[in-house]
C-alpha atoms as a PDB file:
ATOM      1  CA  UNK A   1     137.509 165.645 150.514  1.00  0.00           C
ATOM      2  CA  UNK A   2     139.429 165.845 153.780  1.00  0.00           C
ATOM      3  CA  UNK A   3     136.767 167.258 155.900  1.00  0.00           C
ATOM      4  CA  UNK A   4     134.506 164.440 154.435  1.00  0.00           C
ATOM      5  CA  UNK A   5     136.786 161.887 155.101  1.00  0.00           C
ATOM      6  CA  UNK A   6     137.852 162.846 158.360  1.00  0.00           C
ATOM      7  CA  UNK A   7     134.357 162.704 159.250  1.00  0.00           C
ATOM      8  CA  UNK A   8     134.651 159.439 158.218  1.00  0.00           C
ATOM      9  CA  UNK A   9     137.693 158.420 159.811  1.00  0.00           C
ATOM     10  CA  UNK A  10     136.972 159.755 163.351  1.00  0.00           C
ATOM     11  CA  UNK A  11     132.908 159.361 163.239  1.00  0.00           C
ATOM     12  CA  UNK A  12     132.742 162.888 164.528  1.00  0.00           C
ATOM     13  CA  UNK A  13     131.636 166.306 163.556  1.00  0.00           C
ATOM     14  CA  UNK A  14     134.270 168.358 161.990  1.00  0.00           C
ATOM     15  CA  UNK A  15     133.797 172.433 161.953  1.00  0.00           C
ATOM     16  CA  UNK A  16     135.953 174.098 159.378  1.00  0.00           C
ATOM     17  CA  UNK A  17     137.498 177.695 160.165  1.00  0.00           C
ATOM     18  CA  UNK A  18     139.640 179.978 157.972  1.00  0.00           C
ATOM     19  CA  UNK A  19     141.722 182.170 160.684  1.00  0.00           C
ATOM     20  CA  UNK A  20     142.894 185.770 160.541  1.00  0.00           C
ATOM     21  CA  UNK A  21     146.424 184.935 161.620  1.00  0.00           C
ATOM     22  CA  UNK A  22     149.159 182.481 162.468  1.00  0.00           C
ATOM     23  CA  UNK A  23     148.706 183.589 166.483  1.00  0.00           C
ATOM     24  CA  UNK A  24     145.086 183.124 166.210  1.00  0.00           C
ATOM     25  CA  UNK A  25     145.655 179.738 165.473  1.00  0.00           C
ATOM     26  CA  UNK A  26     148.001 178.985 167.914  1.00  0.00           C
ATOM     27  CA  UNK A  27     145.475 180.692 170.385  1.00  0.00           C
ATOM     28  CA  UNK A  28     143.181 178.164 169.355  1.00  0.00           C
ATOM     29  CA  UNK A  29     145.105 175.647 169.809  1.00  0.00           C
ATOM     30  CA  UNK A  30     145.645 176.620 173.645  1.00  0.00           C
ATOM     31  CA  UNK A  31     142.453 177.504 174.016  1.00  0.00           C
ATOM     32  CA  UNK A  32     141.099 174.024 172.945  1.00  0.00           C
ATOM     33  CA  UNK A  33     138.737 175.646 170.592  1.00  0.00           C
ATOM     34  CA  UNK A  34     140.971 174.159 168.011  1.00  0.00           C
ATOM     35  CA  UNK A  35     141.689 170.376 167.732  1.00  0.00           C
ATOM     36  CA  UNK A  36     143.686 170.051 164.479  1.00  0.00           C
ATOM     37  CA  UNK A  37     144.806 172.813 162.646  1.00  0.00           C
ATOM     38  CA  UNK A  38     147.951 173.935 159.824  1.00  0.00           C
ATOM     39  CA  UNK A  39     150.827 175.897 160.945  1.00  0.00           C
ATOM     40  CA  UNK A  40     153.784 177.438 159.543  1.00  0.00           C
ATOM     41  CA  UNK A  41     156.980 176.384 160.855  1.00  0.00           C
ATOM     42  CA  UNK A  42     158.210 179.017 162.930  1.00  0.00           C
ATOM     43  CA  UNK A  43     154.840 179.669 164.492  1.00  0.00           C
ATOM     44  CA  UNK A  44     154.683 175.931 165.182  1.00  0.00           C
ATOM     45  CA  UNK A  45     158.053 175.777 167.220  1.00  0.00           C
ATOM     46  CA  UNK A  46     156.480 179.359 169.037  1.00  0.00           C
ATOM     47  CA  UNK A  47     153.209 177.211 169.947  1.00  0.00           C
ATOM     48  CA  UNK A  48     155.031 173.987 171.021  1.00  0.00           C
ATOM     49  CA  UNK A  49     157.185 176.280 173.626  1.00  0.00           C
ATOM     50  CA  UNK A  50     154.023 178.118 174.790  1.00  0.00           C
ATOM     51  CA  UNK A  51     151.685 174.485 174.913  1.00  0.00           C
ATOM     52  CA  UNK A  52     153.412 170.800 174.821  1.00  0.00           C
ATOM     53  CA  UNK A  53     150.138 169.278 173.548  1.00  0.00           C
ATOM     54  CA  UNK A  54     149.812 171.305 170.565  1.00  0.00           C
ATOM     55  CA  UNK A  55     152.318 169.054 168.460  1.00  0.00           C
ATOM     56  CA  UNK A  56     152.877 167.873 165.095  1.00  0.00           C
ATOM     57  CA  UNK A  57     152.085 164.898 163.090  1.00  0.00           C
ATOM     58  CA  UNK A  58     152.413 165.749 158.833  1.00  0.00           C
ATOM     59  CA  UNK A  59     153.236 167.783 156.322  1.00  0.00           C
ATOM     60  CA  UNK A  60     152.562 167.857 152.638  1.00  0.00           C
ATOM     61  CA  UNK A  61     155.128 166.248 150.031  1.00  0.00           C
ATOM     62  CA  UNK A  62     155.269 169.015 147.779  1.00  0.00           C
ATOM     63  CA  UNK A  63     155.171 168.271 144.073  1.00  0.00           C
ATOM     64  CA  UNK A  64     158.097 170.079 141.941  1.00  0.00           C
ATOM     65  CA  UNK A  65     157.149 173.259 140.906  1.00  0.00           C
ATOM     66  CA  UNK A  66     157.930 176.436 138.689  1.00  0.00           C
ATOM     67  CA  UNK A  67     159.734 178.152 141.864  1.00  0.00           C
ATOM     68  CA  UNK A  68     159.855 175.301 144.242  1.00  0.00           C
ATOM     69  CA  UNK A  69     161.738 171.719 144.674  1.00  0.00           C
ATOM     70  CA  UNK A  70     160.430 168.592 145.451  1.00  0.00           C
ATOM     71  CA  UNK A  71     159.687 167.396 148.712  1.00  0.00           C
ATOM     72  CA  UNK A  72     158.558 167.475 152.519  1.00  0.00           C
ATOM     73  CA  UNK A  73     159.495 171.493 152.269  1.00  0.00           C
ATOM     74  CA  UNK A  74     160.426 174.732 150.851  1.00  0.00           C
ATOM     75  CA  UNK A  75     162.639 177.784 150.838  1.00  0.00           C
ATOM     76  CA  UNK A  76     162.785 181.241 151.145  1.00  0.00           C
ATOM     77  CA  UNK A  77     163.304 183.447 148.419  1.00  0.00           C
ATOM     78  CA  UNK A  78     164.430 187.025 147.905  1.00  0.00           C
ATOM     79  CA  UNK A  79     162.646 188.900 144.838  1.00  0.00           C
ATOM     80  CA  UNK A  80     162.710 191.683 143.185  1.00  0.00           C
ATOM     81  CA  UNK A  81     161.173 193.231 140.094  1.00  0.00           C
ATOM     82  CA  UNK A  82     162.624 192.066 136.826  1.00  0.00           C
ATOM     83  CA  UNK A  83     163.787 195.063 134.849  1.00  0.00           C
ATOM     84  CA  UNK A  84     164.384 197.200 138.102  1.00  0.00           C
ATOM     85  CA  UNK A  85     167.404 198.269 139.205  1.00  0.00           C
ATOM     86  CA  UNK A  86     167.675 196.188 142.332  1.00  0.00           C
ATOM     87  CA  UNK A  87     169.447 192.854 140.611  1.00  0.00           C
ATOM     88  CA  UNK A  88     172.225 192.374 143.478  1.00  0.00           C
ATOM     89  CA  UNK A  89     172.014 191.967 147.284  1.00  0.00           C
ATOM     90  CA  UNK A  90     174.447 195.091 147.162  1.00  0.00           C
ATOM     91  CA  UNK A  91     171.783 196.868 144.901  1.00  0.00           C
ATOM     92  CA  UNK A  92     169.357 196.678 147.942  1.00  0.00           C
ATOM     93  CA  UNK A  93     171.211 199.101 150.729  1.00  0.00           C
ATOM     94  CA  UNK A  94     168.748 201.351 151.155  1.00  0.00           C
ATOM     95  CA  UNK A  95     165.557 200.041 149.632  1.00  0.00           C
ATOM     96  CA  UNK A  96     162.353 199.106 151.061  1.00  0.00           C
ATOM     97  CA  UNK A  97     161.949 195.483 151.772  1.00  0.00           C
ATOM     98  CA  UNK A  98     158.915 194.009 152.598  1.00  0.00           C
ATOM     99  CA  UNK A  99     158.460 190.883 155.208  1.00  0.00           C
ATOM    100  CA  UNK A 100     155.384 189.056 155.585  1.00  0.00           C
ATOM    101  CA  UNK A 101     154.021 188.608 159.623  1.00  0.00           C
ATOM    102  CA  UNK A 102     156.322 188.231 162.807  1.00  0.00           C
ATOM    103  CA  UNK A 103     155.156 184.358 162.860  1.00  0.00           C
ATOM    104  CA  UNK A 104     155.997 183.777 159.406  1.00  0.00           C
ATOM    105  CA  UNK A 105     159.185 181.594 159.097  1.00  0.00           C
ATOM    106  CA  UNK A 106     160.367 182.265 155.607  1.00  0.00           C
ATOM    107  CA  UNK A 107     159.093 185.521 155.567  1.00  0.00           C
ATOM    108  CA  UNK A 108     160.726 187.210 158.755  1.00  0.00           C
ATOM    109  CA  UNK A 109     162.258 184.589 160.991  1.00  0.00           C
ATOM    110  CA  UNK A 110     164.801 182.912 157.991  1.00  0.00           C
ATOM    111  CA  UNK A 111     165.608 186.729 156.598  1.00  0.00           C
ATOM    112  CA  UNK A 112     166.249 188.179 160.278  1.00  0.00           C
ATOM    113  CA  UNK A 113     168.294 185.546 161.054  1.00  0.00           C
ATOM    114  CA  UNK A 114     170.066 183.350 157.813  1.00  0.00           C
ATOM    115  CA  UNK A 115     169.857 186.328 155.167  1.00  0.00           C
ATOM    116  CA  UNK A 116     171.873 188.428 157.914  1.00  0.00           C
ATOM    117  CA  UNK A 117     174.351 186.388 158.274  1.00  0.00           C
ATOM    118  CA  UNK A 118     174.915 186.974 154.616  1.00  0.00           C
ATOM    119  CA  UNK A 119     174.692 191.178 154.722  1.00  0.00           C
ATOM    120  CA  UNK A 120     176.307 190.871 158.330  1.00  0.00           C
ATOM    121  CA  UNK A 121     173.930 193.260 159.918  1.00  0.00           C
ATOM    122  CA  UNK A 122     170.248 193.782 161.272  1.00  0.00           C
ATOM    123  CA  UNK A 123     167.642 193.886 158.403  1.00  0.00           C
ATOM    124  CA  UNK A 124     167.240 197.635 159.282  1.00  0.00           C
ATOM    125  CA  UNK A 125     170.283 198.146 159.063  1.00  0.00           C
ATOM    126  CA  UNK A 126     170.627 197.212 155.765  1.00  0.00           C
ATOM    127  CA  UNK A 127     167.397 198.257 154.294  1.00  0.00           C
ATOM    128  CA  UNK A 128     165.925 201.524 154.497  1.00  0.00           C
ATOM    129  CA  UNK A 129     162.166 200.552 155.482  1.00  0.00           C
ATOM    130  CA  UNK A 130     160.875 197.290 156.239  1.00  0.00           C
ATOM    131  CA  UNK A 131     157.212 196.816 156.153  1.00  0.00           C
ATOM    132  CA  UNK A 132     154.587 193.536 157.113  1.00  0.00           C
ATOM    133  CA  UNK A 133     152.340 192.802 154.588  1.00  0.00           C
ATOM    134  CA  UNK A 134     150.572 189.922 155.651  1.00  0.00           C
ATOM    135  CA  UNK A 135     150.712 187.325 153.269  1.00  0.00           C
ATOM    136  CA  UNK A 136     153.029 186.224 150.872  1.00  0.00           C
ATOM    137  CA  UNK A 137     151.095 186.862 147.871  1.00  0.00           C
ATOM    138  CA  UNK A 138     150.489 190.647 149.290  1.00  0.00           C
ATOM    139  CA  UNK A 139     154.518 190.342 149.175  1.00  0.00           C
ATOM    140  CA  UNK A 140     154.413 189.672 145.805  1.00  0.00           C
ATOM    141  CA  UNK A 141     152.121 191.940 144.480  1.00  0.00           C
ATOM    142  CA  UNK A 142     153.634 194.781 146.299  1.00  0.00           C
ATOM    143  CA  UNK A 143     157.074 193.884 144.257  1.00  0.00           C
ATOM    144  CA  UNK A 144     155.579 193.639 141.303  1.00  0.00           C
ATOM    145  CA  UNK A 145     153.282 196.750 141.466  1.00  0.00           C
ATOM    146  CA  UNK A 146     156.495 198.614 142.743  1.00  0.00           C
ATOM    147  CA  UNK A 147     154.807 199.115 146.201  1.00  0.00           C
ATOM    148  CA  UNK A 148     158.367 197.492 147.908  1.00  0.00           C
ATOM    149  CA  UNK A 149     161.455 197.215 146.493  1.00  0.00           C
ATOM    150  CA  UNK A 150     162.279 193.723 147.636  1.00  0.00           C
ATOM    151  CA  UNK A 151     160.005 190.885 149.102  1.00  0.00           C
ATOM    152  CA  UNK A 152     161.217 187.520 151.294  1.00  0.00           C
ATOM    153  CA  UNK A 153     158.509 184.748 150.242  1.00  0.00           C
ATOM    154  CA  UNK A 154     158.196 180.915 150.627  1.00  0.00           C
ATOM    155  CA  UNK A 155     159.023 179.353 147.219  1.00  0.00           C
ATOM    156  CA  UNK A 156     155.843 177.438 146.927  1.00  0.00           C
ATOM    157  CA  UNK A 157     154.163 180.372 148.367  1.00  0.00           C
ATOM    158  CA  UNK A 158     155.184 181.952 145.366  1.00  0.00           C
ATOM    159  CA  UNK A 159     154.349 178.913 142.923  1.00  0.00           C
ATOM    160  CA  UNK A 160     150.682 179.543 144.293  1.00  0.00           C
ATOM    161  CA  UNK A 161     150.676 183.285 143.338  1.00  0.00           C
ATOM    162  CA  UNK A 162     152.121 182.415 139.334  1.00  0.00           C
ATOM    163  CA  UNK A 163     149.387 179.455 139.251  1.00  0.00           C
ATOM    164  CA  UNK A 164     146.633 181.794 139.818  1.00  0.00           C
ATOM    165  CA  UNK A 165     147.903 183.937 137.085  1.00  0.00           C
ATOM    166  CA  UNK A 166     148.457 187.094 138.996  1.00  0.00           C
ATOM    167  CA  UNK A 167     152.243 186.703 137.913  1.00  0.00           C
ATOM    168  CA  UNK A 168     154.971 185.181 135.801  1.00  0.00           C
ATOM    169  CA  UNK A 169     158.417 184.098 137.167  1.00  0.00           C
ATOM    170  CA  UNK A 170     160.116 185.730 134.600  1.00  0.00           C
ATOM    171  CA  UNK A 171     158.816 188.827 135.944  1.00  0.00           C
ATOM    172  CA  UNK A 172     161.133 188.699 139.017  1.00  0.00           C
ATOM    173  CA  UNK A 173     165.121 188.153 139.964  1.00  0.00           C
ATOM    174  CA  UNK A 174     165.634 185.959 142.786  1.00  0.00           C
ATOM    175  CA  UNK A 175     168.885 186.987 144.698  1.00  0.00           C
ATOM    176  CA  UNK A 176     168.724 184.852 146.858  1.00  0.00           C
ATOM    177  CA  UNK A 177     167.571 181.180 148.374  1.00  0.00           C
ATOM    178  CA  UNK A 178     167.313 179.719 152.112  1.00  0.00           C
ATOM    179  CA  UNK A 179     168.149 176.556 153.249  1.00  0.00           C
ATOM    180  CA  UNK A 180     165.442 173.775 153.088  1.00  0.00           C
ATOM    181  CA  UNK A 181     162.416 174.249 155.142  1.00  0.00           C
ATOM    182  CA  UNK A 182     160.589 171.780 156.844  1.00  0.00           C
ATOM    183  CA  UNK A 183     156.816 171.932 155.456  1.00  0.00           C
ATOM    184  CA  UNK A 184     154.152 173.499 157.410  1.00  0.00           C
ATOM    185  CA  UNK A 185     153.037 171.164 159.953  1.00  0.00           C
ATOM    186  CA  UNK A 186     149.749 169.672 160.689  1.00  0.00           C
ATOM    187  CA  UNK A 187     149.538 169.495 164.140  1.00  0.00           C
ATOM    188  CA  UNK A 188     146.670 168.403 166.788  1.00  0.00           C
ATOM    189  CA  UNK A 189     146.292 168.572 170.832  1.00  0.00           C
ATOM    190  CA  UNK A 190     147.437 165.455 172.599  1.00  0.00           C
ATOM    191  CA  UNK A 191     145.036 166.024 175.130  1.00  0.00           C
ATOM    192  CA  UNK A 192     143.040 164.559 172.358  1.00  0.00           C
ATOM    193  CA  UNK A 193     142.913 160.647 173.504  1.00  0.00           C
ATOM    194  CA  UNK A 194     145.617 158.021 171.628  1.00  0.00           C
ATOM    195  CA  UNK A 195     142.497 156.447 169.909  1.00  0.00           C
ATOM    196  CA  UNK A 196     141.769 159.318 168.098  1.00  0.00           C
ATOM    197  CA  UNK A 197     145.133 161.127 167.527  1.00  0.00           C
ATOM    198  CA  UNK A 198     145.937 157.545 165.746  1.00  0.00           C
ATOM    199  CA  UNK A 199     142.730 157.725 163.528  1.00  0.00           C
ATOM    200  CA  UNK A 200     142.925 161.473 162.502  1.00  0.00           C
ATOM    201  CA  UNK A 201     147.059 160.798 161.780  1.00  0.00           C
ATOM    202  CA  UNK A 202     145.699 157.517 159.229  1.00  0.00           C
ATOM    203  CA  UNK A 203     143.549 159.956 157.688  1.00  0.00           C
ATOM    204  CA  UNK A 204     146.191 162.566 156.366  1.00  0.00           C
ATOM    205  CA  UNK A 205     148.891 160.149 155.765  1.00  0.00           C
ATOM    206  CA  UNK A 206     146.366 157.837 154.102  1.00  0.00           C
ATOM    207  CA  UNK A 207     144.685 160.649 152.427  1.00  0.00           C
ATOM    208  CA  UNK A 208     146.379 159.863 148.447  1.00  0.00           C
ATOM    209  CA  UNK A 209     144.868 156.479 148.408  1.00  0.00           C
ATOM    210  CA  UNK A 210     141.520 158.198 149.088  1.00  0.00           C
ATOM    211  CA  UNK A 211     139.119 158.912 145.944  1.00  0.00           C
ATOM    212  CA  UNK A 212     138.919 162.705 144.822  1.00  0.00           C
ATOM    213  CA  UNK A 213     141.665 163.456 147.494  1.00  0.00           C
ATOM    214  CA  UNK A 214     144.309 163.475 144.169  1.00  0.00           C
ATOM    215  CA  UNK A 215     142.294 166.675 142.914  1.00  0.00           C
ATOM    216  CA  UNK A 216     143.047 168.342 146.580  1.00  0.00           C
ATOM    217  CA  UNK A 217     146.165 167.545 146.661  1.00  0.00           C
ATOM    218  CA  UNK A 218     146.668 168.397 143.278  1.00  0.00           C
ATOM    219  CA  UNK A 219     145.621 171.595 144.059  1.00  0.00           C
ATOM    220  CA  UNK A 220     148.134 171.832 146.665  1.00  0.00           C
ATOM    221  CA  UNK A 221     150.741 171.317 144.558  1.00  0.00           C
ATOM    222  CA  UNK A 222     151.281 168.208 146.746  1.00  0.00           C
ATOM    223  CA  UNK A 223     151.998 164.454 145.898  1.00  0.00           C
ATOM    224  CA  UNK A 224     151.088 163.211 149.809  1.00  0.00           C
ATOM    225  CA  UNK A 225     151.256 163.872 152.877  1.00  0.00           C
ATOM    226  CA  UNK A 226     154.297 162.329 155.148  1.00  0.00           C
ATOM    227  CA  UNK A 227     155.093 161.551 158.670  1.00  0.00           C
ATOM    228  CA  UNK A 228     156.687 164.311 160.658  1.00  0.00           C
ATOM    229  CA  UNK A 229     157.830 164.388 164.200  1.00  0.00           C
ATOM    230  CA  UNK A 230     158.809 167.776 166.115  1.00  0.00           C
ATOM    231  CA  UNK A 231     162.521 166.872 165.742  1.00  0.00           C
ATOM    232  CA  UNK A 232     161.946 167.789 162.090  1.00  0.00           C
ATOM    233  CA  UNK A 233     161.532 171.254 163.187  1.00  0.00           C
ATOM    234  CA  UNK A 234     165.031 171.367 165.313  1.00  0.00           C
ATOM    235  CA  UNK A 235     166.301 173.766 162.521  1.00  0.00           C
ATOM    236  CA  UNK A 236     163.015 176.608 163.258  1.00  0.00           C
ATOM    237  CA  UNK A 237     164.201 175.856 166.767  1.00  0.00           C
ATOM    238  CA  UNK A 238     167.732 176.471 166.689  1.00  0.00           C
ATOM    239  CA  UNK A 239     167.169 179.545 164.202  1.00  0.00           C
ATOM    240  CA  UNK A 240     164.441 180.981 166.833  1.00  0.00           C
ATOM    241  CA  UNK A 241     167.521 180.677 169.784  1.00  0.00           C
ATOM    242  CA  UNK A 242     169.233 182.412 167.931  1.00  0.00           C
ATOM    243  CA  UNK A 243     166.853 185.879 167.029  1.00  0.00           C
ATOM    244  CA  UNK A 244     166.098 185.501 170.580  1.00  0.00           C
ATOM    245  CA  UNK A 245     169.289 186.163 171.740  1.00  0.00           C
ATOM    246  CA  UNK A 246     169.763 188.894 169.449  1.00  0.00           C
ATOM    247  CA  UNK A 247     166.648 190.612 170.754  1.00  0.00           C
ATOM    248  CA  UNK A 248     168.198 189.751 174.228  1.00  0.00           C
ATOM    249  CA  UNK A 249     171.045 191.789 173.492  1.00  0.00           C
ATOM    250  CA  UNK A 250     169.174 194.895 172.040  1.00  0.00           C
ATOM    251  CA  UNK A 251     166.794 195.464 174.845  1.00  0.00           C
ATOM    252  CA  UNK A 252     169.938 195.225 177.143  1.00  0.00           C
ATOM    253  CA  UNK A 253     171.852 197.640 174.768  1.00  0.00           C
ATOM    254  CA  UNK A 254     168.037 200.005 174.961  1.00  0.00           C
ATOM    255  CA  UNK A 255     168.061 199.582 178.469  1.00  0.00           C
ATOM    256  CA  UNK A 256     172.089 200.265 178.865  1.00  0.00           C
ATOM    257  CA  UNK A 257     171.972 203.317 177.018  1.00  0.00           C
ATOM    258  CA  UNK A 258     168.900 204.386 178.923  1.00  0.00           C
END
């Protein structure tokens, strides 16, 4: 229903594309091969730096779910495998902790840089082996099959993975919770003229009003989508600053010791 009514929003053709990753997209973006397209927060903020006109307009209002709260957002999560061992952050020295991609923002960016301000040292540190899996339901699995130890996953990321029956949340212990997340943003390219920036903006925000559009967002988990501006994101900014300068200091510390 949103490709169909975009159509009929815009009057133009719209060609639909599943990427392999959050840097594709972004690529995309630059590349103006892509003229609208769903971020994650984090890989957003990374975009926006790298390209002004790639900027942000929405983001879904999330219904309540079994895992996560209501609202324009999210959190981060840190699981582990009900019955294990591992049901304490102190139980986790050691272990094998899986993240999800370098872009993802509650699966690397919010544990490298919130959740060690908690253990009070690098993630590597800490644990024994961290691995990428690639998607926060791969994250999941891995927990529950035993594969990791301990995963970092977007609450509603998580919702999606019980939904589809692969898991139960009584199967896990969650040690610990983020901050609130801004939602992942729907961005498009201002070089895109005003006329049609305005029209495609109507469309999302407008989108709940729209028949059969309740069944997508339904399957979203979403009530509507809501007005968002970059300064929403301010918090993935000041977060980013932050494992930058960290980074900073260990390639000086590499090239000191060298």
């Amino acid at each position: 229903p949103v490709i169909k009514y975009l159509k009929q929003v815009t009057g133009k053709d719209i060609n639909f594309y599943m990427p392999t990753s959050r840097v594709s997209v972004i690529e995309g973006m630059m590349n103006k091969f892509v003229d609208i397209a769903v971020h994650g927060p984090y890989s957003y903020v990374i975009g926006n730096e790298k390209d002004k006109n790639i900027e942000v307009f929405a983001t879904y209002s999330k219904a309540p779910g079994i895992v996560a709260e209501e609202g324009p957002g999210y959190k981060c999560v840190l699981i582990t495998k009900k019955g294990s061992k591992f049901t304490s952050l102190e139980s986790l020295k050691g272990t094998t902790l899986a993240l999800v991609d370098p872009a993802s923002t509650s699966g690397t960016l919010i544990p490298r840089i919130s959740f060690t301000r908690v253990i009070k040292m690098p993630l590597e540190t800490y644990f024994k082996k961290t691995v990428f899996s690639g998607g926060h339901d791969l994250s999941t699995m891995a927990v529950l099959d035993g594969k990791v130890d301990a995963a970092f996953v977007a609450t509603h990321r998580l919702d999606e993975v019980i939904n589809r029956g692969m898991a139960k949340k009584d199967q896990f212990n969650f040690l610990w919770y983020s901050e609130f997340i801004p939602g992942d943003p729907f961005c498009y390219r201002l070089s895109l003229c005003p006329d049609l920036r305005k029209k495609i903006e109507d469309a999302f925000l407008n989108l709940h009003t729209m028949p059969g559009a309740d069944k997508f967002l339904a399957n979203v988990k979403a009530v509507k989508m809501v007005k968002m501006t970059t300064k929403d994101y301010d918090i993935i900014r000041e977060l980013k600053k932050a494992e930058d300068e960290i980074l900073k200091l260990a390639v000086a510390s590499v090239k000191y010791a060298g």
